[in-house]
N, C-alpha and C. Protein backbone atom coordinates (compact mmCIF):
# COMPACT_ATOMS: atom_id res chain seq x y z
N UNK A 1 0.85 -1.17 0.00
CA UNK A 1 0.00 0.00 0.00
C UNK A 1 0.89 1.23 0.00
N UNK A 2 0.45 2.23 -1.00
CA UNK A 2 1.12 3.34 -0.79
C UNK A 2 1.06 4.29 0.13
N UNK A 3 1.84 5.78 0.33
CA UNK A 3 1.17 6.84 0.84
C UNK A 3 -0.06 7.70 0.85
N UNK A 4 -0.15 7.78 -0.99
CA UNK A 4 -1.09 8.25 -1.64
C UNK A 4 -2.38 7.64 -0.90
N UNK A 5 -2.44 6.14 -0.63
CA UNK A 5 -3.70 5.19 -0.51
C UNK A 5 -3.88 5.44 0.76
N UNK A 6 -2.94 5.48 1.90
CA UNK A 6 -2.74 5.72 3.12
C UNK A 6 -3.65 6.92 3.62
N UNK A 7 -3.11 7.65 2.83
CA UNK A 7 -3.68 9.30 3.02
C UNK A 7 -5.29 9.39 2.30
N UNK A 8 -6.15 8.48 2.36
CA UNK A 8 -7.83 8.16 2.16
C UNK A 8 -8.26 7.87 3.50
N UNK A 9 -6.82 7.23 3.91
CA UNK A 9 -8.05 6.40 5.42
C UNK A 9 -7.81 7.23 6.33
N UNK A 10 -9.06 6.89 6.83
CA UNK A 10 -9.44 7.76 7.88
C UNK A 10 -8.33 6.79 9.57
N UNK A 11 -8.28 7.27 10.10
CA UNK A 11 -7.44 6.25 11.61
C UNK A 11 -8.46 6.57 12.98
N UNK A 12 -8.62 5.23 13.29
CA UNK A 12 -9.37 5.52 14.46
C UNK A 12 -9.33 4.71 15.55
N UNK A 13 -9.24 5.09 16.51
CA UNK A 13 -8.76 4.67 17.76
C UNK A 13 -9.90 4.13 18.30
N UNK A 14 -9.13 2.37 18.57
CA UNK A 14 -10.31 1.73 18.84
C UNK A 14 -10.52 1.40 20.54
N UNK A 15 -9.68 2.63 21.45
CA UNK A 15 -9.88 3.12 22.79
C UNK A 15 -10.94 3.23 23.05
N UNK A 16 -11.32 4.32 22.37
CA UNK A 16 -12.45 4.72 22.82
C UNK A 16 -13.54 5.43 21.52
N UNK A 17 -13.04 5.21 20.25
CA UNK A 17 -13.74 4.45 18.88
C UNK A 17 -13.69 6.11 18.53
N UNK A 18 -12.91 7.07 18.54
CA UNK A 18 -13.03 8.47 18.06
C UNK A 18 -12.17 8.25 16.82
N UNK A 19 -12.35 9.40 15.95
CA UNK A 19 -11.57 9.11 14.40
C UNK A 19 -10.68 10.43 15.32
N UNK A 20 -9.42 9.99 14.65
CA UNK A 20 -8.38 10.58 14.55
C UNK A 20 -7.94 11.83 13.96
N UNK A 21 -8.18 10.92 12.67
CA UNK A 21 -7.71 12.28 11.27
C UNK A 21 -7.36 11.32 10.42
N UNK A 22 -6.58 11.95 9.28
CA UNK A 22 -6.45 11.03 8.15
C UNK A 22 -4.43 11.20 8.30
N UNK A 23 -3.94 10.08 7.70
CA UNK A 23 -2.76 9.90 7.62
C UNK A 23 -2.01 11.20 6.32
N UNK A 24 -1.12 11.66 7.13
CA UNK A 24 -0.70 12.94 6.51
C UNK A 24 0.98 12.73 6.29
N UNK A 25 1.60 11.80 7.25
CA UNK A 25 2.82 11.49 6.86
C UNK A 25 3.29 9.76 7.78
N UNK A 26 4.40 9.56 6.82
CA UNK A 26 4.87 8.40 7.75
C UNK A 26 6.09 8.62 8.23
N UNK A 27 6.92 7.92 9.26
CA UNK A 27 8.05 7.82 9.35
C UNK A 27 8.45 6.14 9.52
N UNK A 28 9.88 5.97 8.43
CA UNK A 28 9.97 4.74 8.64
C UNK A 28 12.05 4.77 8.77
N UNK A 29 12.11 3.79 8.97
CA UNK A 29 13.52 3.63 9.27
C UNK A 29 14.56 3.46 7.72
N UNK A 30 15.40 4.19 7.84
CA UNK A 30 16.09 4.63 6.33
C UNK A 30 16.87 3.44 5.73
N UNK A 31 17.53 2.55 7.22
CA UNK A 31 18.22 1.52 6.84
C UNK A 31 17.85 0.14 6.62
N UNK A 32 16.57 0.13 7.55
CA UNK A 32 15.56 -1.71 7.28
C UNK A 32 14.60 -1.18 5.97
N UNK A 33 14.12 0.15 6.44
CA UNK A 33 12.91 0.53 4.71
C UNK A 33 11.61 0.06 5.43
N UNK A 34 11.54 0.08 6.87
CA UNK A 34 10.22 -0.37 7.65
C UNK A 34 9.79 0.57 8.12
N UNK A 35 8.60 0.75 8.25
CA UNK A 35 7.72 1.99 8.44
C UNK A 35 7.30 1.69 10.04
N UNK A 36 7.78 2.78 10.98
CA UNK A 36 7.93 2.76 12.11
C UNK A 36 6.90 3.42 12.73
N UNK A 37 6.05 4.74 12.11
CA UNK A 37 5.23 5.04 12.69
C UNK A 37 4.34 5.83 11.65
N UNK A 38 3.18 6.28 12.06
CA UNK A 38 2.08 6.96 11.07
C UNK A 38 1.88 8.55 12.22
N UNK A 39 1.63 9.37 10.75
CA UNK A 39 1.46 10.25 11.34
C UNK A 39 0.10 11.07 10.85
N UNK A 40 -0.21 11.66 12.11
CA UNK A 40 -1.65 12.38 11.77
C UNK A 40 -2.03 14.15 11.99
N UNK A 41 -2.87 14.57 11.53
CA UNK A 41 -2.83 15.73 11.72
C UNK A 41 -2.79 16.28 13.18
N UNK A 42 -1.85 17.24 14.67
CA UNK A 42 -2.26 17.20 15.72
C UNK A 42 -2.88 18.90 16.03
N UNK A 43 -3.03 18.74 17.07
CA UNK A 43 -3.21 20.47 17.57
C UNK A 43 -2.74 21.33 17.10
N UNK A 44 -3.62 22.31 16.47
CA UNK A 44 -2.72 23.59 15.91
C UNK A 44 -3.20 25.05 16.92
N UNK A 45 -1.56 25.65 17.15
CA UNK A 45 -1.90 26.76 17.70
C UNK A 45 -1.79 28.38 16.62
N UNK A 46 -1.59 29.12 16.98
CA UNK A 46 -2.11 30.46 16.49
C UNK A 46 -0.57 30.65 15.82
N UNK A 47 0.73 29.88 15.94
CA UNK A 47 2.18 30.53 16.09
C UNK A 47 2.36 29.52 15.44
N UNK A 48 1.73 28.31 14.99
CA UNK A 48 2.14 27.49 14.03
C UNK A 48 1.56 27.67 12.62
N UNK A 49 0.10 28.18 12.84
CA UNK A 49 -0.66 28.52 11.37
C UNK A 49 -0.27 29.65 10.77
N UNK A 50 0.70 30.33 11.42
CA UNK A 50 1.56 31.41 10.98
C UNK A 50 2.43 31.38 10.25
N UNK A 51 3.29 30.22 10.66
CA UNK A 51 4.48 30.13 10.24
C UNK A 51 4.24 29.23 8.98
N UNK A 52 3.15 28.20 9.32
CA UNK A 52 3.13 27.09 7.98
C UNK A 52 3.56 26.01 8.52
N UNK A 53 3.65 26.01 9.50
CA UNK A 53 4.18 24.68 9.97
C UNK A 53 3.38 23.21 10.40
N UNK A 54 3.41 22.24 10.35
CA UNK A 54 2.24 21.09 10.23
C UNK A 54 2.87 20.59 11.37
N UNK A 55 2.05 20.14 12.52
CA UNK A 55 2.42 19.37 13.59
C UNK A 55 1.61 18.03 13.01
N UNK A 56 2.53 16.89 14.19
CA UNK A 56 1.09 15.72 13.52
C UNK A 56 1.47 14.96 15.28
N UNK A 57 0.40 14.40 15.02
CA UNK A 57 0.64 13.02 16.40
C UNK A 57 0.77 11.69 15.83
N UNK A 58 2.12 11.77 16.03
CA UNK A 58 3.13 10.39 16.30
C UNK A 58 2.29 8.98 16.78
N UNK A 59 1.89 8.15 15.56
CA UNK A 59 0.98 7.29 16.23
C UNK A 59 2.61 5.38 15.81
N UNK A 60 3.13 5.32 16.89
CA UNK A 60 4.16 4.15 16.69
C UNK A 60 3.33 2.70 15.78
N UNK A 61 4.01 2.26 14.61
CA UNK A 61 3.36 0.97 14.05
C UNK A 61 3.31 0.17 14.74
N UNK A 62 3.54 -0.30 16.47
CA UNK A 62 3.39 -1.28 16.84
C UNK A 62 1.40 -0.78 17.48
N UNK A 63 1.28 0.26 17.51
CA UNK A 63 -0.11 0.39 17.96
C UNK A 63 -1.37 0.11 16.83
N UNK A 64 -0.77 -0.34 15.84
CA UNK A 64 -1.38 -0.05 14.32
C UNK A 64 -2.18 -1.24 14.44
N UNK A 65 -3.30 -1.25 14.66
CA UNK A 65 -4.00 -3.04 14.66
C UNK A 65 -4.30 -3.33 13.34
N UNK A 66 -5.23 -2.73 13.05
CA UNK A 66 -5.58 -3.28 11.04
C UNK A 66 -5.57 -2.40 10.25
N UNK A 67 -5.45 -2.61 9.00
CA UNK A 67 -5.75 -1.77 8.22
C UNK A 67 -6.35 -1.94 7.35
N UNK A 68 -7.72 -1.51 6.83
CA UNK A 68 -8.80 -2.24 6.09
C UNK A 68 -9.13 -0.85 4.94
N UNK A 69 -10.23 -1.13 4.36
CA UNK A 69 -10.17 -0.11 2.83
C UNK A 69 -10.85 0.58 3.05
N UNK A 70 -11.18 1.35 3.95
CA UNK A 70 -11.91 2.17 4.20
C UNK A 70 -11.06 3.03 5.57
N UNK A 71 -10.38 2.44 6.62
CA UNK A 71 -10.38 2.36 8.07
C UNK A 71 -9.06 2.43 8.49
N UNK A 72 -7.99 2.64 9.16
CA UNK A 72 -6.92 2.20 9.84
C UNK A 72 -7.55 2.32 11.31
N UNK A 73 -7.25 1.15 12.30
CA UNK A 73 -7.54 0.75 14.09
C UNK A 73 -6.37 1.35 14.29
N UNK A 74 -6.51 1.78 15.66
CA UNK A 74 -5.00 1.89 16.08
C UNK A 74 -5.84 1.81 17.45
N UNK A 75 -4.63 1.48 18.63
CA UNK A 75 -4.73 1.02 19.58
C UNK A 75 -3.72 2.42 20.53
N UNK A 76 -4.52 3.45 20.24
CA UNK A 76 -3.27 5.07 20.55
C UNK A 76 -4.28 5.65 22.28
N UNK A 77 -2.79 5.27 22.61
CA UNK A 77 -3.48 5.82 24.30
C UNK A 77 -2.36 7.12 24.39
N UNK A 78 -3.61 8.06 24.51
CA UNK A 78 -2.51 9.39 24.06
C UNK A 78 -1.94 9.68 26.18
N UNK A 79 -2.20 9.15 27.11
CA UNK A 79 -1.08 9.33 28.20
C UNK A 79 0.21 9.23 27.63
């Protein structure tokens, strides 16, 4: 699956079953080529929409439960 395809689904935390946001970036490791974590759109303040700057929340691939064609689960306990 690509980024492109990635960035349709919606991610939702099956904590407490709220949607997330949609996948906006990944980070994966440069030397295995494994995708370590997903990233989503996070809180924006008044000093970031200024500047242009995109925060996201860091969701780690080991929290990633499924990923289906419509859906990404994640298992994200934001403590």
């Amino acid at each position: 699956m690509s980024l492109s395809e990635l960035k349709n689904l919606d991610v939702v935390n099956v904590c407490d079953g709220k949607r997330i946001g949609k996948v906006f970036d990944i980070e994966f490791d440069a030397q295995t080529g494994c995708v370590e974590a997903l990233v989503v759109p996070g809180g924006f303040d008044f000093l970031t929409l200024v500047r242009g700057e995109r925060r996201g929340l860091v969701i780690p691939w080991r929290q990633v439960c499924r990923i289906g064609d419509d859906v990404i689960l994640v298992e994200y306990n934001a403590e």
